[in-house]
PDB file of N, CA and C in Angstrom:
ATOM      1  N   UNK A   1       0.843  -1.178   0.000  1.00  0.00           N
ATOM      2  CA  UNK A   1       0.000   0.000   0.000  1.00  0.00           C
ATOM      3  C   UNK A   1       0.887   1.240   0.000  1.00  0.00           C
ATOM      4  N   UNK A   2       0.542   1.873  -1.045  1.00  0.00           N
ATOM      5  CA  UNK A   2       1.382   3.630  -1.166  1.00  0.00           C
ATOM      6  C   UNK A   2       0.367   4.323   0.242  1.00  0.00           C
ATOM      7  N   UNK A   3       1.738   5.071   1.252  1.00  0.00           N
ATOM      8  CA  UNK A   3       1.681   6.074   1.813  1.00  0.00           C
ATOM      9  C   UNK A   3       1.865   7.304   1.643  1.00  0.00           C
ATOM     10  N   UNK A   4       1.711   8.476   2.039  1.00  0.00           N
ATOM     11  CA  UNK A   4       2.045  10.006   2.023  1.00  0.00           C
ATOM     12  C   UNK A   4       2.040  10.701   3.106  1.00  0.00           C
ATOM     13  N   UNK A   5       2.819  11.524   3.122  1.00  0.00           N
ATOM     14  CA  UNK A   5       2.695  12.343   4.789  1.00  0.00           C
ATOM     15  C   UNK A   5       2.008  12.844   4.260  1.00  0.00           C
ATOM     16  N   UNK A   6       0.793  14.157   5.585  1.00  0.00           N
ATOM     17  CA  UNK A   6       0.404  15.322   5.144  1.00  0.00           C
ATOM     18  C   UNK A   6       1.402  16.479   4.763  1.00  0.00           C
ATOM     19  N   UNK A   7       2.776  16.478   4.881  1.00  0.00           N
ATOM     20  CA  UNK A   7       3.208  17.452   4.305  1.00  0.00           C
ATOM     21  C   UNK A   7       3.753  17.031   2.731  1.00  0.00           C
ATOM     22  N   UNK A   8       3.458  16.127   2.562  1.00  0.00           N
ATOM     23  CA  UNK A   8       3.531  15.595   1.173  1.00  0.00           C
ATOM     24  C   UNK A   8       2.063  16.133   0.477  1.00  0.00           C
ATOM     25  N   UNK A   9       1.043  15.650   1.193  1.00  0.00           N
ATOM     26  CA  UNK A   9      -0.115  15.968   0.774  1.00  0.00           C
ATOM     27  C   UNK A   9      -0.571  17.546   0.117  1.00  0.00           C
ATOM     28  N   UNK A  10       0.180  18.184   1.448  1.00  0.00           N
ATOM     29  CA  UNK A  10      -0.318  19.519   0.956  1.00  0.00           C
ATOM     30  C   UNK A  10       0.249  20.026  -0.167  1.00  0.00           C
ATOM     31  N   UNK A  11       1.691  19.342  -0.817  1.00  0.00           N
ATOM     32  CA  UNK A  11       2.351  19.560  -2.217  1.00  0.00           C
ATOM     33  C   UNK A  11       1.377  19.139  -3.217  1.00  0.00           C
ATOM     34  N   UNK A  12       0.777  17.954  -3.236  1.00  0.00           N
ATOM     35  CA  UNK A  12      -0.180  17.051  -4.061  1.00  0.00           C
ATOM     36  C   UNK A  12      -1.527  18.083  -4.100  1.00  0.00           C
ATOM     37  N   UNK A  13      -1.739  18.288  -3.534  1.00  0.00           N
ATOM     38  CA  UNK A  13      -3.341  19.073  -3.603  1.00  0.00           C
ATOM     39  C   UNK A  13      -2.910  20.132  -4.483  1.00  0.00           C
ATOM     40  N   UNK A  14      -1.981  20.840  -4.430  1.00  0.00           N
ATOM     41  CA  UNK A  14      -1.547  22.241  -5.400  1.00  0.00           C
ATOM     42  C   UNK A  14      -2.027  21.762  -6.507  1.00  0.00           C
ATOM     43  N   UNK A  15      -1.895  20.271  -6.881  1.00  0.00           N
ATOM     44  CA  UNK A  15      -1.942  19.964  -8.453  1.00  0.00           C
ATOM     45  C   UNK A  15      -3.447  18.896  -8.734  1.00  0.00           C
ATOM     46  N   UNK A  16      -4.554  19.635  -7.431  1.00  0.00           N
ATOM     47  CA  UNK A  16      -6.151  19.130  -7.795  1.00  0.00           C
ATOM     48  C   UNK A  16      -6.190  17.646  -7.484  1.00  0.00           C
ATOM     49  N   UNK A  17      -5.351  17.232  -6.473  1.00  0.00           N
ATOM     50  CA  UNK A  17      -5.272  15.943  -6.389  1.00  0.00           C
ATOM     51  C   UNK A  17      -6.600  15.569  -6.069  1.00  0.00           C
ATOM     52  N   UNK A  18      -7.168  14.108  -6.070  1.00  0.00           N
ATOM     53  CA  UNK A  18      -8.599  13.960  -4.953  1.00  0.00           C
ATOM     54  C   UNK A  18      -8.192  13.266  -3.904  1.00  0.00           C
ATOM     55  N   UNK A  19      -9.180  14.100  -2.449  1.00  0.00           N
ATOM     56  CA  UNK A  19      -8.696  13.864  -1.573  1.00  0.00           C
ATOM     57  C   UNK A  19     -10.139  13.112  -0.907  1.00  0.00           C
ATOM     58  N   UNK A  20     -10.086  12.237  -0.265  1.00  0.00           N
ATOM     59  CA  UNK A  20     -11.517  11.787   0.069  1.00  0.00           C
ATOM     60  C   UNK A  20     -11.465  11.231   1.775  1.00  0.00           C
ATOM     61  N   UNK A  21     -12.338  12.003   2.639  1.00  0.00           N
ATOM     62  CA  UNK A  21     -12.078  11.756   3.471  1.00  0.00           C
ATOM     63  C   UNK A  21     -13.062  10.650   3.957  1.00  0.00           C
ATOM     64  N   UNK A  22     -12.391   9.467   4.710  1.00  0.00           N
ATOM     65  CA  UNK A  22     -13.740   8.849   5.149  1.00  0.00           C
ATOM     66  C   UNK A  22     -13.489   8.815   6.500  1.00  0.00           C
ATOM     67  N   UNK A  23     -13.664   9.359   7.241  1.00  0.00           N
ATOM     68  CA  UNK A  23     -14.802   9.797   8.579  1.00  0.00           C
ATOM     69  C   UNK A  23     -16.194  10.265   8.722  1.00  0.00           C
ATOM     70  N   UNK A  24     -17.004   9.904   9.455  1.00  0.00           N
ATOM     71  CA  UNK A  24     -18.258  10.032   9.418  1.00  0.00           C
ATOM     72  C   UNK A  24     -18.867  11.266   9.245  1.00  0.00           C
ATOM     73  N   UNK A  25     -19.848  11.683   8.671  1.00  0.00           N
ATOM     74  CA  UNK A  25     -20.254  12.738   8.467  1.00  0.00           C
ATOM     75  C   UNK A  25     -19.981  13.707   9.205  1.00  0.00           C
ATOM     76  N   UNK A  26     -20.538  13.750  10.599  1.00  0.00           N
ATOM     77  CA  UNK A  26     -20.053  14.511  11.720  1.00  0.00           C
ATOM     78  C   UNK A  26     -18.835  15.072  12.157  1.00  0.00           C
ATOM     79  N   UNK A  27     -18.033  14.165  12.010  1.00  0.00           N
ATOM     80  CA  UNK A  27     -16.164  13.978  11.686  1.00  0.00           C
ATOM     81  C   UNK A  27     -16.431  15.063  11.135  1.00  0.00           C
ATOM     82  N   UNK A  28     -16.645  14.962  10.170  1.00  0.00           N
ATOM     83  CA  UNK A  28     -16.055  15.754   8.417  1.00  0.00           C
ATOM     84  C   UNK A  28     -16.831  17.246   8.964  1.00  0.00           C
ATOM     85  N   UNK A  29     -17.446  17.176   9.402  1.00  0.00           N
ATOM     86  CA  UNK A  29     -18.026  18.987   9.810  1.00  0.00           C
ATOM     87  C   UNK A  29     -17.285  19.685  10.784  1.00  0.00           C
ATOM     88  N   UNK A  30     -16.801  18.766  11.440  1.00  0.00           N
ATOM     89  CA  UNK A  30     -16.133  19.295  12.649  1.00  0.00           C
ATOM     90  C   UNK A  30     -15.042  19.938  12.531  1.00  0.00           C
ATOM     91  N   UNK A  31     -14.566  19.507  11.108  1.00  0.00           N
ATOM     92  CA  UNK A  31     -13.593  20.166  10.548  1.00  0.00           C
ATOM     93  C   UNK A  31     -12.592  19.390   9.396  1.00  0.00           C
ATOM     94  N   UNK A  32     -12.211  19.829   8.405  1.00  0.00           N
ATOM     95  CA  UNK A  32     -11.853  18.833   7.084  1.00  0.00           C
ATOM     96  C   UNK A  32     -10.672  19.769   6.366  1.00  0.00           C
ATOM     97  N   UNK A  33      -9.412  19.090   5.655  1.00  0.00           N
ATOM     98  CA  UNK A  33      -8.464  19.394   5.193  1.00  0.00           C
ATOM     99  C   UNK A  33      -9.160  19.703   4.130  1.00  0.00           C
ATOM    100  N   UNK A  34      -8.785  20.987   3.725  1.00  0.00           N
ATOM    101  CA  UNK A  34      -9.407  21.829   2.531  1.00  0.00           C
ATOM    102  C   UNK A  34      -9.267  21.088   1.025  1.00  0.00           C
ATOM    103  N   UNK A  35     -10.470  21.084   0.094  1.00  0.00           N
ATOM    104  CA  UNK A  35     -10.529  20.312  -0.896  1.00  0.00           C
ATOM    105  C   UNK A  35     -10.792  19.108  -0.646  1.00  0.00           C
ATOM    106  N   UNK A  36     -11.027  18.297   0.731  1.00  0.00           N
ATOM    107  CA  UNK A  36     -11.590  16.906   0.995  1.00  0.00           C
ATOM    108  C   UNK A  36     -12.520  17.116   0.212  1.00  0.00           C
ATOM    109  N   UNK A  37     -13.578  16.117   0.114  1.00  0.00           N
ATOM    110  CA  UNK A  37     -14.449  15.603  -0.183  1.00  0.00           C
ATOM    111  C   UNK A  37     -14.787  14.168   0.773  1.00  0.00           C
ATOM    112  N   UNK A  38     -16.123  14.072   1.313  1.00  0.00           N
ATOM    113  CA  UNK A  38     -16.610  13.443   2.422  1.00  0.00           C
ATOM    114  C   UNK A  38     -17.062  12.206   1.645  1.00  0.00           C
ATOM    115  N   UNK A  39     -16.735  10.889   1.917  1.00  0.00           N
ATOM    116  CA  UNK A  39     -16.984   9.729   1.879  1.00  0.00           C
ATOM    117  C   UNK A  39     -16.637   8.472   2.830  1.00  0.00           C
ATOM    118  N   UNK A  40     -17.795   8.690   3.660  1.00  0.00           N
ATOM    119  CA  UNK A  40     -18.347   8.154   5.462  1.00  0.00           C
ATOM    120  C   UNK A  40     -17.336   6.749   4.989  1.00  0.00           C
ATOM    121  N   UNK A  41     -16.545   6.072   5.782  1.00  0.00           N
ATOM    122  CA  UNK A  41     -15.975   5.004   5.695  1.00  0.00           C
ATOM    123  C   UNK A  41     -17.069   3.708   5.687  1.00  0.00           C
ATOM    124  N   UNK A  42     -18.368   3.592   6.835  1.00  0.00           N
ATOM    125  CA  UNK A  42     -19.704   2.999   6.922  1.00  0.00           C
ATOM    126  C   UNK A  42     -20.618   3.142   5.219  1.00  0.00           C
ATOM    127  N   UNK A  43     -20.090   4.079   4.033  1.00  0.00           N
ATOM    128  CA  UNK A  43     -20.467   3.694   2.818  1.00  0.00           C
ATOM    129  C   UNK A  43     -19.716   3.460   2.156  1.00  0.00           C
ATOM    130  N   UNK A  44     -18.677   3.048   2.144  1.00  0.00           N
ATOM    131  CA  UNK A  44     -17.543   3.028   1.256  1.00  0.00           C
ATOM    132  C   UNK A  44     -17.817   2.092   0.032  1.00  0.00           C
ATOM    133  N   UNK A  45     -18.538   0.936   0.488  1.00  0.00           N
ATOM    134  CA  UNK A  45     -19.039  -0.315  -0.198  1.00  0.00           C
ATOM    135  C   UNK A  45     -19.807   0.194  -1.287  1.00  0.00           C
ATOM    136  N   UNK A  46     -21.289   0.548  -0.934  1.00  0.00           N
ATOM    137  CA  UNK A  46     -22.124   1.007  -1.533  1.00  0.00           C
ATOM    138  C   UNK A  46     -21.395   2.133  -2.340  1.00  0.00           C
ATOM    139  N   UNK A  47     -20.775   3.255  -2.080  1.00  0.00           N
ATOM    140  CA  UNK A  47     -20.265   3.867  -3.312  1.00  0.00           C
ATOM    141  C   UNK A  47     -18.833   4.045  -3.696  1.00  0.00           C
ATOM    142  N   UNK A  48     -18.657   3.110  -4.309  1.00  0.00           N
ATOM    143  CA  UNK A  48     -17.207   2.675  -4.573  1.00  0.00           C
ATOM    144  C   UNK A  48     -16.950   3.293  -5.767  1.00  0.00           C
ATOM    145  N   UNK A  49     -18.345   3.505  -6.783  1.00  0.00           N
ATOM    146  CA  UNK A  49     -18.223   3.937  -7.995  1.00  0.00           C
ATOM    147  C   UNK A  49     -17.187   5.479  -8.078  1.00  0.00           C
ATOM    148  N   UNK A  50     -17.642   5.799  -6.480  1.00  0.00           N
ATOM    149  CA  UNK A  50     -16.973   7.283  -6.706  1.00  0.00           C
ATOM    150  C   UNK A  50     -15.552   7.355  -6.019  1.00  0.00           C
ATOM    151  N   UNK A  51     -14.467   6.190  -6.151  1.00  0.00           N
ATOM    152  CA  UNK A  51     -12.951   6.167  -5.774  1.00  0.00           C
ATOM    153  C   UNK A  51     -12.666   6.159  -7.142  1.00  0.00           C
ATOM    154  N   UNK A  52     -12.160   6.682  -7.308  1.00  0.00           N
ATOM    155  CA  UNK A  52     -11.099   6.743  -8.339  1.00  0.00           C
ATOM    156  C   UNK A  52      -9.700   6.456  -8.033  1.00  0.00           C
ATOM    157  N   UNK A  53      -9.083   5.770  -9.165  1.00  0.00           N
ATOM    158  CA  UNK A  53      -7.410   4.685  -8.623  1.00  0.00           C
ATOM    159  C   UNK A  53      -6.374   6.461  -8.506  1.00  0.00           C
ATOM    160  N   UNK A  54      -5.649   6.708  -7.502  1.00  0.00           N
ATOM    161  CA  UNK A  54      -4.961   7.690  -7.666  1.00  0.00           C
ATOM    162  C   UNK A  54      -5.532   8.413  -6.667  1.00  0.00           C
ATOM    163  N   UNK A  55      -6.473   8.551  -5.877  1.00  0.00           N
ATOM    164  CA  UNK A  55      -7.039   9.268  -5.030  1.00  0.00           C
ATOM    165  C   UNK A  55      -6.344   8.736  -3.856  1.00  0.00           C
ATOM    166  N   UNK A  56      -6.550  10.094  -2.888  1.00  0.00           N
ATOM    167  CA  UNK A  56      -5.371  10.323  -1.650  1.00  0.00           C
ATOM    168  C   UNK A  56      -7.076   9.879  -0.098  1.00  0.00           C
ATOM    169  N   UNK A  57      -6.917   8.711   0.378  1.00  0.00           N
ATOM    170  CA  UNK A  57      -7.634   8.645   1.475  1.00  0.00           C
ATOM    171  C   UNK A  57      -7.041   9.085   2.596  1.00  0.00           C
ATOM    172  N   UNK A  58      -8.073   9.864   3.628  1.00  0.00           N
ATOM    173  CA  UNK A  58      -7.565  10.442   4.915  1.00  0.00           C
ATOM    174  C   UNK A  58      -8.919  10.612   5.947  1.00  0.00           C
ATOM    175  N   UNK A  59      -8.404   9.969   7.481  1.00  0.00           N
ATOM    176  CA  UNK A  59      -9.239  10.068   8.424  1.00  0.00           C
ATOM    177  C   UNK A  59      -8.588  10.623   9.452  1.00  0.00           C
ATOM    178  N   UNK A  60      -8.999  10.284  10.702  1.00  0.00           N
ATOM    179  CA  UNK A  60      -8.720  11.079  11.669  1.00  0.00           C
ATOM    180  C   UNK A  60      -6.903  11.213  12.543  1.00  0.00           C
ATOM    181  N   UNK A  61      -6.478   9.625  12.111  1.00  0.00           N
ATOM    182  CA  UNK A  61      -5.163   9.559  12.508  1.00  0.00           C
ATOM    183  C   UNK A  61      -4.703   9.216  11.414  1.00  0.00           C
ATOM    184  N   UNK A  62      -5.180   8.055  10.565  1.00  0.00           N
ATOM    185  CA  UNK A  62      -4.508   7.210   9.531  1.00  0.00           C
ATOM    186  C   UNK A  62      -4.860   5.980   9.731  1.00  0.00           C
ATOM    187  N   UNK A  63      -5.145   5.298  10.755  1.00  0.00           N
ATOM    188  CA  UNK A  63      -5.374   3.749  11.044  1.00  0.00           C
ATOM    189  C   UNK A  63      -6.920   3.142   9.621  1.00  0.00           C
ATOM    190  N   UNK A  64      -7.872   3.903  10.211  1.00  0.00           N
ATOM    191  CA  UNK A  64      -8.938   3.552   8.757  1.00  0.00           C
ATOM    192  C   UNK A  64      -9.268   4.142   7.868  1.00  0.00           C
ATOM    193  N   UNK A  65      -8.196   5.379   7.326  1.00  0.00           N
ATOM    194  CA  UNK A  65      -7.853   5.062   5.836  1.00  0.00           C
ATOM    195  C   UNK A  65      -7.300   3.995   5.496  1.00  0.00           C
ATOM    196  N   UNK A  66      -6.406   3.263   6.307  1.00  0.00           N
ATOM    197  CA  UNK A  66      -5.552   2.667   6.476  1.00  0.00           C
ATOM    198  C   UNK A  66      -6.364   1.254   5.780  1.00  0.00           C
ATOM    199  N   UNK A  67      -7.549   1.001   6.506  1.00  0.00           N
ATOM    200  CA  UNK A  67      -7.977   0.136   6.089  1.00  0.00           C
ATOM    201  C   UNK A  67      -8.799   0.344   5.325  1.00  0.00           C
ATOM    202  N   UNK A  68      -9.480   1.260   4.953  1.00  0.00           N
ATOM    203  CA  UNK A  68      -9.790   1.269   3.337  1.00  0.00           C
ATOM    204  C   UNK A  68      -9.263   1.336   2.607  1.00  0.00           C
ATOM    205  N   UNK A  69      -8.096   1.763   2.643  1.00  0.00           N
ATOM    206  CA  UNK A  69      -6.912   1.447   1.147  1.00  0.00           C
ATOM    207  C   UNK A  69      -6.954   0.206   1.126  1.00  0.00           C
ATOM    208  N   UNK A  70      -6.721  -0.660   2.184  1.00  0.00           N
ATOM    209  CA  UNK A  70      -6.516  -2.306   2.171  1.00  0.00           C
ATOM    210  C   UNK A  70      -8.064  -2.640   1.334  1.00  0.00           C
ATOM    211  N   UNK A  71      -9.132  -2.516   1.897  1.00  0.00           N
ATOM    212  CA  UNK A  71     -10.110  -2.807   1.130  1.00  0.00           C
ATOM    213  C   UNK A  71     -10.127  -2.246  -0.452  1.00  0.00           C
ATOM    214  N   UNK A  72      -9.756  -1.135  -0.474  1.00  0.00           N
ATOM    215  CA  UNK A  72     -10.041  -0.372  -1.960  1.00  0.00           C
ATOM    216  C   UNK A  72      -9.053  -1.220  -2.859  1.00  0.00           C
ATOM    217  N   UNK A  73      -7.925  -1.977  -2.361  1.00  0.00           N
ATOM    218  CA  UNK A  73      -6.474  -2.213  -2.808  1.00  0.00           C
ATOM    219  C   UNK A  73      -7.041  -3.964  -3.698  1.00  0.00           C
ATOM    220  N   UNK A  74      -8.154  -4.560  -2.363  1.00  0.00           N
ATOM    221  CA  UNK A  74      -9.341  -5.817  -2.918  1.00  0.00           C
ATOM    222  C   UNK A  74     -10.079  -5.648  -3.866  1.00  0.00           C
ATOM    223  N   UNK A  75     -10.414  -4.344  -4.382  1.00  0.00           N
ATOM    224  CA  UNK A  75     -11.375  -3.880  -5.048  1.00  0.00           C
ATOM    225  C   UNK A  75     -10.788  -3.502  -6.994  1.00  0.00           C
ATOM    226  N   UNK A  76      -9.453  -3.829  -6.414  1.00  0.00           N
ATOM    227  CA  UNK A  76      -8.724  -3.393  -8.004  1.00  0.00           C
ATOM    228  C   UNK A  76      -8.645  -1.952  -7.890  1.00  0.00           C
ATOM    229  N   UNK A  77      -8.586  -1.328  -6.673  1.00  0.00           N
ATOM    230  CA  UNK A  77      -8.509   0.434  -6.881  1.00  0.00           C
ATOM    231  C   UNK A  77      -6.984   0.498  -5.848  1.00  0.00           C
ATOM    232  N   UNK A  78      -6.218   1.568  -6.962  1.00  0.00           N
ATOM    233  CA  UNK A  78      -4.628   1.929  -6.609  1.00  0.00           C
ATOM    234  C   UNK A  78      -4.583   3.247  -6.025  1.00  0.00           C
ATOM    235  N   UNK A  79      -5.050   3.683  -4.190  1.00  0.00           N
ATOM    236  CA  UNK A  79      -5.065   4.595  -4.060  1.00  0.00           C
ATOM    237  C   UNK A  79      -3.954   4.825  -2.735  1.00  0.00           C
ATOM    238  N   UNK A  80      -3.903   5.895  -1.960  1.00  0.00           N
ATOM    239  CA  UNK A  80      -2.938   6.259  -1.295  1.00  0.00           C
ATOM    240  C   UNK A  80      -3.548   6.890   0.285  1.00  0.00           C
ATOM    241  N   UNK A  81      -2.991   6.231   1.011  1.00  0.00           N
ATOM    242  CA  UNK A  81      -3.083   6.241   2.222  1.00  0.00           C
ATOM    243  C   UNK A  81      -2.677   7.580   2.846  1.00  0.00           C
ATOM    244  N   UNK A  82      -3.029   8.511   3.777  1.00  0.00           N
ATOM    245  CA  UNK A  82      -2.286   9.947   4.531  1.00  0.00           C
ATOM    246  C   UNK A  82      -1.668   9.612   5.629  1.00  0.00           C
ATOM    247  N   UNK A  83      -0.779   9.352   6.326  1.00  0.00           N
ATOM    248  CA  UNK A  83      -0.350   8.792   7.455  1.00  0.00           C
ATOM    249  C   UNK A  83      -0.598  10.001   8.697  1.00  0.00           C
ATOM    250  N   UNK A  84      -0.948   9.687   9.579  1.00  0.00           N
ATOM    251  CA  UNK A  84      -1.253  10.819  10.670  1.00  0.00           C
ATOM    252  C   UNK A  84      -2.744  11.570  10.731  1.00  0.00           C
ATOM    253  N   UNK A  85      -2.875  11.489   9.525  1.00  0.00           N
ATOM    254  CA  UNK A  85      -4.895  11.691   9.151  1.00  0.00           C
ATOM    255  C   UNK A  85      -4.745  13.285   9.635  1.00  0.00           C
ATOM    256  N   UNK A  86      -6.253  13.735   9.443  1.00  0.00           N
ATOM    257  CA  UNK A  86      -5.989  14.896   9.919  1.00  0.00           C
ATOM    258  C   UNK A  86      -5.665  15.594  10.814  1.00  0.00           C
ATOM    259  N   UNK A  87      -5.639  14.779  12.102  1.00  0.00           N
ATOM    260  CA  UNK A  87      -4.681  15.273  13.318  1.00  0.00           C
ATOM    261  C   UNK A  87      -3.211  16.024  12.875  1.00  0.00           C
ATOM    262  N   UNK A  88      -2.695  14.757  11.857  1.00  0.00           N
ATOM    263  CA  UNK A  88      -0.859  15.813  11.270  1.00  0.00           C
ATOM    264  C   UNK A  88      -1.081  16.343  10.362  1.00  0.00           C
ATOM    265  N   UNK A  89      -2.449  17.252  10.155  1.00  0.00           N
ATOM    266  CA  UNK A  89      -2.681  18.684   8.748  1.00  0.00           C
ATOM    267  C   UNK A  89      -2.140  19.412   9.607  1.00  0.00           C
ATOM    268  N   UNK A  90      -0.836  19.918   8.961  1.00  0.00           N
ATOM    269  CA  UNK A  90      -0.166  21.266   9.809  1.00  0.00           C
ATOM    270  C   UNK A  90      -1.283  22.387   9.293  1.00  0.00           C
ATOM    271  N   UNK A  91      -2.075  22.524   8.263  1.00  0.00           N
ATOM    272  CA  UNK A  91      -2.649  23.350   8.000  1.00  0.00           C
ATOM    273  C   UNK A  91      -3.921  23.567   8.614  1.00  0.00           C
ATOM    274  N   UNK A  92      -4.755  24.915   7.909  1.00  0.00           N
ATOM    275  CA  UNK A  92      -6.041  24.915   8.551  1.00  0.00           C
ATOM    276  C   UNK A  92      -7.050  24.407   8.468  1.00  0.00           C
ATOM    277  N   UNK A  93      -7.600  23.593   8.982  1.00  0.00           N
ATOM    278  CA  UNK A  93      -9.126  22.892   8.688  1.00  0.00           C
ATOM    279  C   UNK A  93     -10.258  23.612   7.981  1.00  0.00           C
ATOM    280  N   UNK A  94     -10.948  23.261   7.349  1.00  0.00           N
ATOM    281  CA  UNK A  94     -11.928  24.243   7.147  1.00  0.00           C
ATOM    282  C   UNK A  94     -13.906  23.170   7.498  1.00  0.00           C
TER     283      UNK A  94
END
C-alpha cells in the first residue's frame, strides 16, 4: 500500500489531487483538510463507484484510511493512504 505524509499531501493538492475523506459525516463537519471531499468510511461499499485509482484517502489519525486502502487495494482500486490523518494537517481545517 502507497503512503504520504500530510506534508507531502499539501504539495499534491496544489496539483487538484482527490482527496476523500472517510470519517463520518459529523467527523467531516467538525472540521476537514481543505478540498476533501466526504466519503463516510460505513459507505464506502455502496459507493465505490466514486474512488477513483490515484485518489489520496484520509481520516482522523490514519489507522482507517488505512484500512480502506486495504479494502479499496481488494477492489482493483490503486489509491494512497495519509499517514497521521488529519490530526498531522499542519494546515487549517476548514
Amino acid at each position: 500500500m502507497n503512503s504520504i505524509t500530510t506534508d507531502e499531501l499539501a504539495i499534491v493538492l496544489e496539483d487538484k489531487a482527490i482527496l476523500l475523506d472517510i470519517r463520518e459525516d459529523f467527523e467531516y463537519a467538525g472540521g476537514h483538510v481543505p478540498a476533501a471531499r466526504n466519503l463516510p468510511l460505513s459507505q464506502l461499499e455502496k459507493r465505490l463507484s466514486e474512488v477513483q485509482p490515484g485518489s489520496y484517502i484520509i481520516c482522523q489519525s490514519g489507522a482507517r484510511s488505512e484500512r480502506a486502502c486495504q479494502y479499496l487495494a481488494t477492489q482493483g482500486l490503486d489509491v494512497i493512504n495519509v499517514l497521521g490523518g488529519t490530526s498531522a494537517w499542519a494546515g487549517k481545517l476548514v
